[in-house]
Protein backbone atom coordinates (compact mmCIF):
# COMPACT_ATOMS: atom_id res chain seq x y z
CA UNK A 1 0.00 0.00 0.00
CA UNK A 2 1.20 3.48 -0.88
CA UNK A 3 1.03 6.13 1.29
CA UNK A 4 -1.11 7.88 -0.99
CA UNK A 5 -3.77 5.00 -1.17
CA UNK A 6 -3.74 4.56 2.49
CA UNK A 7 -4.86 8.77 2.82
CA UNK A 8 -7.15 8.12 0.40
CA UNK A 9 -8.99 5.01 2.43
CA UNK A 10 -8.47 7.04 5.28
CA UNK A 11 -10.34 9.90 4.17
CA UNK A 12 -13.50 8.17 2.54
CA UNK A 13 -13.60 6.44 6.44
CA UNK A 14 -13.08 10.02 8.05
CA UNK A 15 -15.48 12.14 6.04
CA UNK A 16 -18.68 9.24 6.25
CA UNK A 17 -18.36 10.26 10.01
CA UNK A 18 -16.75 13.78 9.46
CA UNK A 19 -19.82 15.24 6.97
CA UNK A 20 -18.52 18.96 7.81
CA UNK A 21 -15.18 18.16 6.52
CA UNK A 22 -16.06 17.55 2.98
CA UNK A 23 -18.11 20.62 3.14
CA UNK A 24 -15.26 22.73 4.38
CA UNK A 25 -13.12 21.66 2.00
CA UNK A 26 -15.65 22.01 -0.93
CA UNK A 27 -16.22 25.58 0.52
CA UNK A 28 -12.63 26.71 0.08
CA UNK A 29 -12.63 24.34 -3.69
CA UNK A 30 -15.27 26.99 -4.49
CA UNK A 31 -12.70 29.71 -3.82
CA UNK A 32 -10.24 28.22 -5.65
CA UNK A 33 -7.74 26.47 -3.03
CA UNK A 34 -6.26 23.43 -3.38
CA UNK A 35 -6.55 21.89 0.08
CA UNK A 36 -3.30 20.24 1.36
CA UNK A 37 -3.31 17.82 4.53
CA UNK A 38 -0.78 19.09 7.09
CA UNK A 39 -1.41 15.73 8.80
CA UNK A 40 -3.35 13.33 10.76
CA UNK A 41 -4.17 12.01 13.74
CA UNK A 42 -4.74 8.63 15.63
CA UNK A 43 -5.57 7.41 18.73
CA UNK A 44 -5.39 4.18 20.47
CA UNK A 45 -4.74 2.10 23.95
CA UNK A 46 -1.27 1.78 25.80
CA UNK A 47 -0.55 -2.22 26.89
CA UNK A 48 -2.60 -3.63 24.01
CA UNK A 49 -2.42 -4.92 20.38
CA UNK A 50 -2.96 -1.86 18.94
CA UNK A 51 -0.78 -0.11 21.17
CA UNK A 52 1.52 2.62 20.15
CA UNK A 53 4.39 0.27 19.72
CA UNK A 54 2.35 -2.40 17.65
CA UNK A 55 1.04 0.35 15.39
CA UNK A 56 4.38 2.06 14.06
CA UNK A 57 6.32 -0.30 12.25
CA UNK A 58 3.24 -0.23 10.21
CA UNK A 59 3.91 3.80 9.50
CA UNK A 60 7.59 2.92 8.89
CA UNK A 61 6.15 0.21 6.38
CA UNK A 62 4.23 3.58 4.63
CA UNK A 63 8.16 5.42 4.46
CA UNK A 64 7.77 7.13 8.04
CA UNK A 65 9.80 7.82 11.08
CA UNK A 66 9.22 9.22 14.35
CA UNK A 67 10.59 12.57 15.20
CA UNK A 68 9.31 13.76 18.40
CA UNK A 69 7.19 12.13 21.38
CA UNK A 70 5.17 14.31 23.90
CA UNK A 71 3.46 13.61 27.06
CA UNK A 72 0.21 15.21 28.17
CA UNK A 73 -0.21 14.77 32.38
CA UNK A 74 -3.43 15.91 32.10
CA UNK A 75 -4.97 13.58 29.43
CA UNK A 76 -2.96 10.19 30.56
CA UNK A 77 -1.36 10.42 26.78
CA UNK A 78 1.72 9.62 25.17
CA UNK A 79 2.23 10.32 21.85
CA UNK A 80 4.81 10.38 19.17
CA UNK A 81 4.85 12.12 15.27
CA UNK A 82 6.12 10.98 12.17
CA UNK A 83 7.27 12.72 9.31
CA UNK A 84 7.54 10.83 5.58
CA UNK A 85 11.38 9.82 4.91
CA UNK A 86 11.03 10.75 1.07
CA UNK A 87 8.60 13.21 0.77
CA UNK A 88 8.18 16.45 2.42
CA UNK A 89 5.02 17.26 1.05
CA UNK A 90 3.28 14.30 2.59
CA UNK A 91 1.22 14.86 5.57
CA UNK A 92 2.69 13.97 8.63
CA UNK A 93 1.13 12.24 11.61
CA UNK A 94 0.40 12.35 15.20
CA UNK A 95 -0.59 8.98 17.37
CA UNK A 96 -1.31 9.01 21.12
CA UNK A 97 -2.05 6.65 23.11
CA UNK A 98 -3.77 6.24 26.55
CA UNK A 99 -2.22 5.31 29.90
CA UNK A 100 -5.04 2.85 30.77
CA UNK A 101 -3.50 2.32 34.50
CA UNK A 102 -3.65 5.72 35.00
CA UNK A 103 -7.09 5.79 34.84
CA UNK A 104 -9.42 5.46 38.14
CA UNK A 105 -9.87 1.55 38.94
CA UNK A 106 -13.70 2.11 37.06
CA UNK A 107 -12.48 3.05 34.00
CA UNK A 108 -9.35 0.64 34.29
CA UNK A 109 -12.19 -2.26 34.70
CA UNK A 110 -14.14 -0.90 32.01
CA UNK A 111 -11.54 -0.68 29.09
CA UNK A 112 -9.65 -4.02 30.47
CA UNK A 113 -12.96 -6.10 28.85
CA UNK A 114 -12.89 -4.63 25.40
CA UNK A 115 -9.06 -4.17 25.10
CA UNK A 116 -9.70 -7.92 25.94
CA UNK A 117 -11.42 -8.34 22.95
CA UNK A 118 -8.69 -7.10 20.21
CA UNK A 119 -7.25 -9.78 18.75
CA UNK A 120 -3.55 -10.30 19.42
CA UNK A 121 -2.44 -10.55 15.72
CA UNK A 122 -4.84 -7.42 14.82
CA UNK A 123 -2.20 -5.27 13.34
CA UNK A 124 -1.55 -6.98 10.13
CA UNK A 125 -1.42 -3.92 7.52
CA UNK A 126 -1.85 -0.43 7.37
CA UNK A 127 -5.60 -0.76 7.18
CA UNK A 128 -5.65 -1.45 10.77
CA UNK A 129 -5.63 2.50 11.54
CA UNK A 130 -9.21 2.60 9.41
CA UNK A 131 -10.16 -0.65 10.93
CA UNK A 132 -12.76 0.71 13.43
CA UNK A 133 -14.37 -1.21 16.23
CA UNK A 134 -11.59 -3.62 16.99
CA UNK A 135 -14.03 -5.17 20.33
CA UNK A 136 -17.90 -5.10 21.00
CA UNK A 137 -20.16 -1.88 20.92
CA UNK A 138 -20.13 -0.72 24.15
CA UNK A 139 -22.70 0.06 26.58
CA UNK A 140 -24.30 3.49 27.16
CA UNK A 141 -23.36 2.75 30.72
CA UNK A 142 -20.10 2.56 30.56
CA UNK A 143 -19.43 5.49 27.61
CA UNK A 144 -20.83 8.00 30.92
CA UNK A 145 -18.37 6.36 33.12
CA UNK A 146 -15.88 7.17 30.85
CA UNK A 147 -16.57 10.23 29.82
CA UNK A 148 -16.89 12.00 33.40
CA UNK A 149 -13.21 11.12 33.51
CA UNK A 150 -11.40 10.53 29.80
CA UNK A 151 -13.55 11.85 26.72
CA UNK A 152 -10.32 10.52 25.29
CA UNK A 153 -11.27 7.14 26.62
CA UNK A 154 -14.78 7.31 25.88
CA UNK A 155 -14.52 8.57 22.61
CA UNK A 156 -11.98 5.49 21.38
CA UNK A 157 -14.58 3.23 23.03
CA UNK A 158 -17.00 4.32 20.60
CA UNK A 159 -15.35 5.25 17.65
CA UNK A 160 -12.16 2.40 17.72
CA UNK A 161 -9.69 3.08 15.10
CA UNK A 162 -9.79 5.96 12.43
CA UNK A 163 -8.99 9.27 11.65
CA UNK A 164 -9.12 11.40 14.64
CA UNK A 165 -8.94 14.51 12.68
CA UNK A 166 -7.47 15.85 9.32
CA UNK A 167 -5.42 19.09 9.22
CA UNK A 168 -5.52 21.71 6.37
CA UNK A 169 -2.43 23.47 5.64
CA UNK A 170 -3.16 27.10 5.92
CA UNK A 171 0.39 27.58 4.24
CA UNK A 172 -1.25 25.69 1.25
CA UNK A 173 -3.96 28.20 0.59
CA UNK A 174 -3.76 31.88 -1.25
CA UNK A 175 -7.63 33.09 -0.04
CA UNK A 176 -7.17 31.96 3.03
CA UNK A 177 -3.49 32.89 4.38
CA UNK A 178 -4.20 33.40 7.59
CA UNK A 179 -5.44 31.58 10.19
CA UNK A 180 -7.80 34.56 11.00
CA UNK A 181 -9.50 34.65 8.31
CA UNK A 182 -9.60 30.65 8.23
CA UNK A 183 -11.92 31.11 11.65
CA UNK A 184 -13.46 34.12 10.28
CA UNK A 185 -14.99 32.33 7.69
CA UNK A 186 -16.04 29.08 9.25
CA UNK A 187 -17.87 31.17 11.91
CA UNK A 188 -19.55 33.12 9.10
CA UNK A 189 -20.87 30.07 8.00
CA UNK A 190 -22.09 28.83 11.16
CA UNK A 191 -19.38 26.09 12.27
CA UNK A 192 -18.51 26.02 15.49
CA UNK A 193 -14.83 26.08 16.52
CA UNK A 194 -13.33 24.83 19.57
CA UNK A 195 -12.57 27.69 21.76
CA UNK A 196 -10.33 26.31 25.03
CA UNK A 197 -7.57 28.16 25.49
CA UNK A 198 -8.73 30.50 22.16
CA UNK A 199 -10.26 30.54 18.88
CA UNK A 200 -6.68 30.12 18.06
CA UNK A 201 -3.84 27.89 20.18
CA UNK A 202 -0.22 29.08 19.76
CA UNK A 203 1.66 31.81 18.16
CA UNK A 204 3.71 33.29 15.78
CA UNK A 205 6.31 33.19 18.27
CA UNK A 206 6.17 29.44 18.99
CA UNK A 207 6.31 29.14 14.58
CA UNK A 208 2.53 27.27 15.00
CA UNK A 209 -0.78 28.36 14.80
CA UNK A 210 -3.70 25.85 15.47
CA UNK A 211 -7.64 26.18 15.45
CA UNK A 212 -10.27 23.28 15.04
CA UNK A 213 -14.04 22.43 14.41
CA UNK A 214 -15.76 20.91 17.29
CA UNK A 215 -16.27 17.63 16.40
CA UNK A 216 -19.47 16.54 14.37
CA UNK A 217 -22.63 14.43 16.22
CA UNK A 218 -23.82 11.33 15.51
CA UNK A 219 -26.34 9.27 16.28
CA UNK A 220 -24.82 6.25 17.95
CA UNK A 221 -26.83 3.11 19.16
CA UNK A 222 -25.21 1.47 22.61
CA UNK A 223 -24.96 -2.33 23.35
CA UNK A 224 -27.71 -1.65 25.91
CA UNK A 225 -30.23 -0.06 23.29
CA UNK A 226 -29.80 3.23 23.88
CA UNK A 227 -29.59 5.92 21.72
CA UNK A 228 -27.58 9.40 21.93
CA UNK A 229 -25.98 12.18 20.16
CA UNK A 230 -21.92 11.30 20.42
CA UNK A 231 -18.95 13.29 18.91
CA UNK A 232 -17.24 12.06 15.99
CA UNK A 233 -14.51 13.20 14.35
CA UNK A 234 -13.13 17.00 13.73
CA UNK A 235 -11.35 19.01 11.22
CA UNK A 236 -8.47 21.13 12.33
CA UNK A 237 -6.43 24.00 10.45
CA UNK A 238 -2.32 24.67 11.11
CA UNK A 239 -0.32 27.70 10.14
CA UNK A 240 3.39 26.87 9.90
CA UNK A 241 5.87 29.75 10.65
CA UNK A 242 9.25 30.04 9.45
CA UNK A 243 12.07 29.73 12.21
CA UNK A 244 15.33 31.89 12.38
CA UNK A 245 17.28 28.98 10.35
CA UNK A 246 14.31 29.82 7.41
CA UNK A 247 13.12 26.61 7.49
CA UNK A 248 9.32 26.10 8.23
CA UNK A 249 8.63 24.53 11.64
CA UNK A 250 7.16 21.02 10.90
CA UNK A 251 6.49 19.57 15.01
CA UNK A 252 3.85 19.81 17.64
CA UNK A 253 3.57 21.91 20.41
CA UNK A 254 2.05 19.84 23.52
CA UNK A 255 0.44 23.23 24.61
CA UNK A 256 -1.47 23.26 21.26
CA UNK A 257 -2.37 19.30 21.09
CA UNK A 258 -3.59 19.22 24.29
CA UNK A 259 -6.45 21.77 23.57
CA UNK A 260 -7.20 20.92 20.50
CA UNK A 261 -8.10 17.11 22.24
CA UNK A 262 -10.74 19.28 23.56
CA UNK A 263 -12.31 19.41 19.96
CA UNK A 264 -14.08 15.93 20.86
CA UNK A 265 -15.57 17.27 24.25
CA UNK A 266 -19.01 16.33 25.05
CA UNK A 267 -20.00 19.60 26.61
């Protein structure tokens, strides 16, 4: 599989969840833009077979490597990026993971029966971060548990393994320069962005700039029959500054990430 195949998979599975994405990006079409991917992100579950670990020799396998790892106290998260070894141009990616143990014992018990459930040889290809539901729907019951203390957690329960969000480069676009005027826009057209910490996270000075949607709703049936609006999956938006060596800065900022996590908040 090509790299360029598995963005393509990955963005049919994104955008069936993700409706507001294709809209966006048929919005700025309309202006003219070509919409570049900055990059991607995953999430997933520490001590299991799709654990961080498991998941990135099948990134290497698409001509990655890791270049920086983060930690985020808060969230329970570690997390690592990866850049493409042969092509700038191609988005890069961010995958966290959660620290399960240090969860409360609740939410320990809780994800300990469907991590049970993954099967140990589940990472086989790169499909796997596409592959969804990995263990069985989960109850409405626990989701609430979850979510009073990880939306991380609770969201992953739900939604398994996909596209947490696609990034357009703002540095791609002519219309749309800024990151301002990005957030101007969507607003004008009724989206709602995530606004923790800001409309916008980071500066000029720290060479990124970062907004987001808040994630779309969906209608999602629990193992127990019941029925409730859930978030989905977002759609974020990076400006890239140039650092004193003139060279764009092509990282993460933990102070930005762990905001923009925020986009798939339940309040």
């Amino acid at each position: 599989m090509t790299y360029q195949d598995f963005f393509a998979a990955l963005w049919q599975k994104y955008t069936q969840v993700t409706p507001q994405a294709q809209s966006i990006q048929t919005l700025f079409k309309g202006y003219g833009e070509q919409v570049i991917n900055d990059h991607v992100a995953f999430r997933t579950f520490n001590n299991s077979p799709i654990s961080l670990e498991k998941l990135e020799p099948q990134l290497i396998a698409l001509g990655y490597q890791a270049y920086g790892a983060f930690r985020f106290e808060n969230k329970h998260l570690k997390a690592r990026c990866y850049r493409h070894t042969d092509d700038s141009q191609a988005p890069k990616i961010f995958l966290s993971e959660l620290l399960i143990d240090e969860l409360p014992q609740e939410c320990q018990d809780i994800l300990s029966r469907y991590v049970a459930q993954i099967p140990s040889d589940a990472v086989q290809d790169p499909s796997i971060f596409y592959a969804g539901l990995l263990w069985s729907t989960p109850t409405q019951a626990d989701y609430l548990t979850l979510v009073k203390h990880s939306e991380y957690a609770a969201w992953l329960t739900t939604m398994g393994l996909q596209a947490n969000h696609f990034t357009v480069s703002i540095n791609h676009l002519s219309t749309f320069d800024k990151i301002t005027t990005v957030n101007q826009t969507l607003i004008d057209q009724g989206y709602v962005l995530n606004d923790v910490g800001g409309l916008i996270k980071g500066s000029p000075e720290s060479y990124l700039e970062q907004s987001s949607t808040m994630a779309d709703k969906i209608d999602y049936l629990f193992a127990d029959g019941q029925r409730s609006l859930i978030p989905s999956c977002f759609y974020e938006f990076a400006e890239r500054h140039e650092m004193p060596d003139g060279n764009l800065f092509d990282s993460f900022i933990e102070g930005n990430a762990d905001k923009i996590f925020d986009s798939t908040s339940t309040k």
